[in-house]
Protein backbone atom coordinates (compact mmCIF):
# COMPACT_ATOMS: atom_id res chain seq x y z
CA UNK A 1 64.31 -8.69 32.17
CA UNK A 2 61.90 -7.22 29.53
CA UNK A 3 60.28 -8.15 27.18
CA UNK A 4 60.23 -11.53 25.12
CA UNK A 5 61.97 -12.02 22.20
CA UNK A 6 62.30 -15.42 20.94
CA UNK A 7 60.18 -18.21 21.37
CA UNK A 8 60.77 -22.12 20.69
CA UNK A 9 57.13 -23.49 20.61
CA UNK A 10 57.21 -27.37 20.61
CA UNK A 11 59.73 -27.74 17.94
CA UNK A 12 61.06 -30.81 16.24
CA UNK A 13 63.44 -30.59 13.20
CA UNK A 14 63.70 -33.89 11.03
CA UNK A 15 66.51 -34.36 8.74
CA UNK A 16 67.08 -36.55 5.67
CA UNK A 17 69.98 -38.93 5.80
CA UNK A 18 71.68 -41.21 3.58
CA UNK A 19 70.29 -45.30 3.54
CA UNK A 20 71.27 -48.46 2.18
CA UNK A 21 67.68 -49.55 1.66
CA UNK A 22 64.69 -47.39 2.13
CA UNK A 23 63.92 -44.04 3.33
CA UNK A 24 65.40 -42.76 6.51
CA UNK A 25 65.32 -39.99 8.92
CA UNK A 26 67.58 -37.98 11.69
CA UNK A 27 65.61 -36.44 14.31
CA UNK A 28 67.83 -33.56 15.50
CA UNK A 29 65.79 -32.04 18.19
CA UNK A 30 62.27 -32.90 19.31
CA UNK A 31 59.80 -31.32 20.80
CA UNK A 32 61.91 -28.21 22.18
CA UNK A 33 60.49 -25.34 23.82
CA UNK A 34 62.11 -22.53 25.75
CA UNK A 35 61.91 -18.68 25.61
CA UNK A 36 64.32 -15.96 25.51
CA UNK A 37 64.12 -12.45 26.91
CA UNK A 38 64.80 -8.82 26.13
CA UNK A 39 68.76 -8.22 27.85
CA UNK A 40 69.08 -12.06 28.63
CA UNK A 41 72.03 -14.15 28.06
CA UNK A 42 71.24 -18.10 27.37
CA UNK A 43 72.88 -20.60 26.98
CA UNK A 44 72.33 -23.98 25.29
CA UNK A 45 74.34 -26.89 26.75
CA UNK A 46 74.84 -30.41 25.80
CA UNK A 47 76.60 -33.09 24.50
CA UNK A 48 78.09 -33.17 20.54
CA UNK A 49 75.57 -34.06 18.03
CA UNK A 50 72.59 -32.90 20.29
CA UNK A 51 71.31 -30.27 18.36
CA UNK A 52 72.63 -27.30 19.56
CA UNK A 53 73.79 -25.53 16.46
CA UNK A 54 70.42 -26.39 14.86
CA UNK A 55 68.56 -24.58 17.50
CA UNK A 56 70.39 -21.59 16.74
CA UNK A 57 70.18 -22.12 13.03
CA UNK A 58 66.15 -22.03 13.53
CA UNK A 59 66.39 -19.20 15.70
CA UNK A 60 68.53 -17.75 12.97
CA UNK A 61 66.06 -18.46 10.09
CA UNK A 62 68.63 -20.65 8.41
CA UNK A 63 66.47 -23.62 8.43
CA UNK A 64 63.09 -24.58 9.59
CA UNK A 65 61.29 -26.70 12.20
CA UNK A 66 59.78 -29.97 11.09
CA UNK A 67 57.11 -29.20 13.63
CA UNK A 68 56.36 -26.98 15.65
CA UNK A 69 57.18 -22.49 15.40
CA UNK A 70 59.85 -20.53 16.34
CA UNK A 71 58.91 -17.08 17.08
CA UNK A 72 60.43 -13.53 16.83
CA UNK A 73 58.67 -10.91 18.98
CA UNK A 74 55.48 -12.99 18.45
CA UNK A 75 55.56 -13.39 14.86
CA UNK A 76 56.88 -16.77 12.95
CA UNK A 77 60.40 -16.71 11.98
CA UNK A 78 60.43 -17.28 7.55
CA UNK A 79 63.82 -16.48 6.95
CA UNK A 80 67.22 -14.78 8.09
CA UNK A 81 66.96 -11.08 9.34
CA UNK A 82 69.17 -8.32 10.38
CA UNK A 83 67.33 -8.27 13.93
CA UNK A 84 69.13 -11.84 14.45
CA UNK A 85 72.84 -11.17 14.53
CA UNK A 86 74.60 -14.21 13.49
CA UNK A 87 78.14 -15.28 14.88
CA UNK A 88 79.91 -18.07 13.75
CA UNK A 89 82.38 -20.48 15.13
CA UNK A 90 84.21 -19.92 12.15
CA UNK A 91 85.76 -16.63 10.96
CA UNK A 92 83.47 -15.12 9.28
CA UNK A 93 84.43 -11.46 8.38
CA UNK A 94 84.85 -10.47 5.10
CA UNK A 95 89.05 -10.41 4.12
CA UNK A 96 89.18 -8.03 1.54
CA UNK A 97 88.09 -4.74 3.61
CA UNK A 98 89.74 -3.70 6.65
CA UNK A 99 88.47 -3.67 10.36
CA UNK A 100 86.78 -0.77 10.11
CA UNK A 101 85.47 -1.38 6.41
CA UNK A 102 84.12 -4.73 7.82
CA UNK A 103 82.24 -2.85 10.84
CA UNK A 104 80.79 -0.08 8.12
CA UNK A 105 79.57 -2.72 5.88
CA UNK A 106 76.14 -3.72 8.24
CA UNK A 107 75.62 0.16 8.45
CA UNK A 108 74.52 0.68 5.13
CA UNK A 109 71.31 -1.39 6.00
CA UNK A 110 69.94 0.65 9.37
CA UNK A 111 66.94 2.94 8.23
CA UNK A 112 67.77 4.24 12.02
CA UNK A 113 71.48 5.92 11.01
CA UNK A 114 72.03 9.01 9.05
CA UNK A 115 75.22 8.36 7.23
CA UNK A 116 76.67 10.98 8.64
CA UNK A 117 76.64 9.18 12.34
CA UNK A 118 78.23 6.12 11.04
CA UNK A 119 82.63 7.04 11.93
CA UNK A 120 81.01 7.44 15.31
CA UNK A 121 79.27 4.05 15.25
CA UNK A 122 81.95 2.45 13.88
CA UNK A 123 84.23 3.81 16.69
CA UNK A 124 82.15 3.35 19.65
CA UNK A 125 82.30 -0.83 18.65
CA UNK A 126 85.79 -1.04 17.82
CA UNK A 127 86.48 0.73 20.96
CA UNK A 128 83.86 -1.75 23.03
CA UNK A 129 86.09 -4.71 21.76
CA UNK A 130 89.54 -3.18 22.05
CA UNK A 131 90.25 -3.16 18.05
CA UNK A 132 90.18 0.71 17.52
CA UNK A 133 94.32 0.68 17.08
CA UNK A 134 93.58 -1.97 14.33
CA UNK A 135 90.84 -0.40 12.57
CA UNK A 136 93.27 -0.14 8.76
CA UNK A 137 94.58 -3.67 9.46
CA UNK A 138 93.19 -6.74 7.08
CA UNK A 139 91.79 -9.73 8.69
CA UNK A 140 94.90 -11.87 7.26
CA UNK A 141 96.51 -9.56 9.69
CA UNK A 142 95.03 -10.14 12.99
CA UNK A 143 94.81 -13.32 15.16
CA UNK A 144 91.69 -15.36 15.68
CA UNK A 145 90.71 -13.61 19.02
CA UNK A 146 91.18 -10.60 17.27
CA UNK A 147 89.01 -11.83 14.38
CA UNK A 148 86.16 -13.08 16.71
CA UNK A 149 86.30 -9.72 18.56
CA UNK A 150 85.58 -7.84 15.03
CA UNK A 151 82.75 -10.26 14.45
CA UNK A 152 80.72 -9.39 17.58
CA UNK A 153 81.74 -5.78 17.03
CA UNK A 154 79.87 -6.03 13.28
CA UNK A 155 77.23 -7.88 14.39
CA UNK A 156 76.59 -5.49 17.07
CA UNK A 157 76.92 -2.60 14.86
CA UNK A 158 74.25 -3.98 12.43
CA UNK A 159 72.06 -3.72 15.77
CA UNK A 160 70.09 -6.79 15.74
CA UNK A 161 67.20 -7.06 18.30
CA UNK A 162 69.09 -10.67 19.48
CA UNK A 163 72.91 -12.00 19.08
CA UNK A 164 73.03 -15.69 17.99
CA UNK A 165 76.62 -16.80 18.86
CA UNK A 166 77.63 -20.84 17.96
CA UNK A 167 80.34 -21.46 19.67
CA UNK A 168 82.67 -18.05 19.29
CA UNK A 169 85.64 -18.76 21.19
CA UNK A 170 85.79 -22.53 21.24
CA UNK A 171 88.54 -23.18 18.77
CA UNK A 172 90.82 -20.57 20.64
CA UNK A 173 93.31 -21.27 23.40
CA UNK A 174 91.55 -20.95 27.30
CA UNK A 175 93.68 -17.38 27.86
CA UNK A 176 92.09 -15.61 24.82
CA UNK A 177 88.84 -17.75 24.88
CA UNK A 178 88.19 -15.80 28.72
CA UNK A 179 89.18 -12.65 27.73
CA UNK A 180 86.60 -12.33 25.02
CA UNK A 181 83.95 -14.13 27.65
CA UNK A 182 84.49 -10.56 29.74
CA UNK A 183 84.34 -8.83 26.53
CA UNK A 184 80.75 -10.38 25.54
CA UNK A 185 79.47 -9.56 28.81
CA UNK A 186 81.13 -6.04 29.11
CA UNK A 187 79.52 -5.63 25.32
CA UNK A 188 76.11 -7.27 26.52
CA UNK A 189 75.97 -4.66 29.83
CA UNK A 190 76.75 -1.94 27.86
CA UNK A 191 74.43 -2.47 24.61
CA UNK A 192 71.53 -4.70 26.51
CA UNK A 193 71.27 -7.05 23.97
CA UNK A 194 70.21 -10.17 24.74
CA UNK A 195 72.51 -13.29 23.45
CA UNK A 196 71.41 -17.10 22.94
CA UNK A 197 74.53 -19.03 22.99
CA UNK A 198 75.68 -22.41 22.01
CA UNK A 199 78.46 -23.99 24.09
CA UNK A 200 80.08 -27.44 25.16
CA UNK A 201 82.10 -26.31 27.78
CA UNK A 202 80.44 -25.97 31.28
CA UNK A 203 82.04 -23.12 32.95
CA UNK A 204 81.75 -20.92 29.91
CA UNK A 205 78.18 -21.76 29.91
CA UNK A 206 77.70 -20.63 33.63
CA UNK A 207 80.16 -17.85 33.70
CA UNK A 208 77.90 -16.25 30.42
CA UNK A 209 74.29 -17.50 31.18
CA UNK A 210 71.66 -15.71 33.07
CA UNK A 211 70.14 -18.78 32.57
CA UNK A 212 71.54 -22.49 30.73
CA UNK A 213 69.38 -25.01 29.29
CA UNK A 214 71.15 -28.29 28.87
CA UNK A 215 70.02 -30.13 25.86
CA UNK A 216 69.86 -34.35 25.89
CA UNK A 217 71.38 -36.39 23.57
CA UNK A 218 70.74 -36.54 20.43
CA UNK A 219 67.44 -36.08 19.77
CA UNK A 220 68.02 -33.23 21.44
CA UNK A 221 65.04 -32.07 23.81
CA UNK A 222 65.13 -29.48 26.57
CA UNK A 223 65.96 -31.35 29.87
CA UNK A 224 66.80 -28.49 32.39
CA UNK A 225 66.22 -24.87 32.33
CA UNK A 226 69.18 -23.72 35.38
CA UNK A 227 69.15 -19.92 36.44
CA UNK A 228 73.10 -19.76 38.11
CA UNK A 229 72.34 -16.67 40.58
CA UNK A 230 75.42 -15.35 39.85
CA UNK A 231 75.99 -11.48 40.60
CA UNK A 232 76.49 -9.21 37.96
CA UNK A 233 78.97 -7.44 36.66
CA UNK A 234 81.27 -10.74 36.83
CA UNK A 235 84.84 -11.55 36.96
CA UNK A 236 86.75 -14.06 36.63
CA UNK A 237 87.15 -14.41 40.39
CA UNK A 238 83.44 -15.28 40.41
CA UNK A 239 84.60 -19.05 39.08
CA UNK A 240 86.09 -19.65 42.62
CA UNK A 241 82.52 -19.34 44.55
CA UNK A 242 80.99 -22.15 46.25
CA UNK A 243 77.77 -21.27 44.14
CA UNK A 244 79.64 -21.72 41.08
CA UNK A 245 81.13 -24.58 42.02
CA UNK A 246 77.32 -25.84 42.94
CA UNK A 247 76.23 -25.44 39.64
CA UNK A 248 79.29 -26.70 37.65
CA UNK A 249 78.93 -30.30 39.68
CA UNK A 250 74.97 -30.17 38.90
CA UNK A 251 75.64 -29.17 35.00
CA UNK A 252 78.93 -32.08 34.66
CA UNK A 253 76.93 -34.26 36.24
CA UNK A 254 74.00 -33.98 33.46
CA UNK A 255 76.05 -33.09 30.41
CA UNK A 256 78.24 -36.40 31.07
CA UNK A 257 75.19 -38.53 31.57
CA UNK A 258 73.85 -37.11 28.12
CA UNK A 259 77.22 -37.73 26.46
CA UNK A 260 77.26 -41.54 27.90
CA UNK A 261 73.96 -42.06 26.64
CA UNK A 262 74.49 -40.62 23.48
CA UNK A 263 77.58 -43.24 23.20
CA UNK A 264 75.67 -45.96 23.99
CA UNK A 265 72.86 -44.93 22.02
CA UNK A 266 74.95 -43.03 19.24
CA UNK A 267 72.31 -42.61 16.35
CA UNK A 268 68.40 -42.26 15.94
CA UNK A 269 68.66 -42.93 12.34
CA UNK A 270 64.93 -44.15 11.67
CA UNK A 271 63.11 -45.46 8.55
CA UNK A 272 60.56 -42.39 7.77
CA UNK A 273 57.00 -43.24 8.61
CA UNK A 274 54.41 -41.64 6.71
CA UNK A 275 54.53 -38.44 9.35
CA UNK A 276 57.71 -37.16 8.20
CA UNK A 277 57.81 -38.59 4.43
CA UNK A 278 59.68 -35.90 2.65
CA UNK A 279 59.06 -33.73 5.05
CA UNK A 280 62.66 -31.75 4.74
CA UNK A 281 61.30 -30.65 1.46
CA UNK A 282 58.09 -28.71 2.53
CA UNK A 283 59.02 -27.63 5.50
CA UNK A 284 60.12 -23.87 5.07
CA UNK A 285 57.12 -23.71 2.30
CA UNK A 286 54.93 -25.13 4.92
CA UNK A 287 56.21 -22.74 7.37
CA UNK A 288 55.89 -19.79 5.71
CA UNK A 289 52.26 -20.92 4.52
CA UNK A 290 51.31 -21.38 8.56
CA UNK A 291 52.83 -17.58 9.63
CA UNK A 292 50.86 -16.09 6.42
């Protein structure tokens, strides 16, 4: 591994809600802290509603901590930036340009590129993903595999320092949802990007992660950091090892305690004390203040 990239220092991300009388509060995650590597792939595991997609948001520089810093290379994250690639669970390329329209459109923002270097770019990612046959196609025109595969291909294009991926492939069916696992890893090996990656399925999580950090119910906090010691390059074939096997009972076992204790427990919906009184409205201005 190399060098560090991203940093969660203590963070806790509050979250107005909605109340019949008063002033409430949703904790979403508390107190979270975990770091992230140069060429590392991790994964964030846990139950529904535990926070995982606001942990990437933060990373992201979509939103801000309540308390707490996340951290870019040592410096405070203020706000989205192309050196954290964002991909969605939805579809998120643009329809109106083709596939290789959509992978030229991140281009035009790398100082590093000379125009002239870009057809090459463009062809070494479409290639990495399998969609060079389909670079003149629309979106409308491909299937959602197909349309998650152009996503990581822009994304990686753009050439962000980190890829921030929410739950890619978990609206498509298991056959295309593995394929594009041995994509992101082929794509990962190749480019040595490193990836933090939200998930709710356990296998996915294990077959991806050089390391998994399961998330507790909601609020979510960080309740183990699991390295799976799996060899690398993988296969599919690697699913059928006793040592994956291991570490899928450890991981059920946690993630289904969470997710029964999140049922029985199924809201933190608090009246706001005076600590996090509108809060949610100074917390990116507060944020920014603290980095400058």
């Amino acid at each position: 591994m190399g060098k560090q990239l991203v940093e969660f220092d203590s963070v806790t991300k509050v979250f107005p809600v909605r109340a019949n009388r008063g002033r409430e509060s949703l904790i979403a995650v508390q107190n979270v802290s975990f770091k992230l590597d140069e060429g590392e792939i991790v994964v964030l595991l846990g139950p529904s509603g535990c926070g995982k997609s606001t942990v990437l948001r933060l990373a992201a520089g979509l939103d801000f901590p309540t308390e707490g810093r996340v951290l870019y290379e040592g410096t405070p994250v203020t706000g989205p930036s192309r050196e954290r690639g964002m991909v969605f669970q939805q579809y998120s390329s643009f329809p109106w340009l083709t596939v290789r329209e959509n992978v030229k459109f991140g281009l035009k923002y790398r100082d590093d590129l000379d125009p002239k270097e870009w057809d090459g770019v463009i062809e070494h990612f479409l290639s990495l993903v399998g969609l060079s046959e389909f670079s003149g196609r629309f979106v409308s025109e491909l299937s959602g595999g197909m349309q998650q595969r152009l996503a990581i291909a822009r994304t990686l294009a753009a050439n962000p320092g980190v890829l921030l991926m929410d739950e890619p492939f978990g609206s498509l069916d298991a056959q295309n949802r593995e394929f594009l696992q041995l994509q992101l890893l082929q794509a990962q090996a190749n480019s040595g990007k490193s990836v933090l990656f939200v998930s709710h399925d356990v296998e996915e999580a294990i077959f991806l992660a050089d390391r998994v950090i399961v998330l507790s119910a909601r609020p979510g906090t960080v309740r183990r950091n699991v390295t799976p010691c799996l060899p690398k390059p993988r296969d599919l074939e690697v699913k059928t090892t006793p040592r994956f096997m291991e570490v899928k009972h450890d991981l059920l076992y946690e993630v289904r305690k969470e997710a029964e204790r999140q049922v029985s427990f199924p809201t933190n919906i608090r009246a706001v004390g005076e600590k996090f009184r509108d809060e949610h409205k100074f917390s990116a201005r507060r944020h920014k203040r603290t980095a400058g």
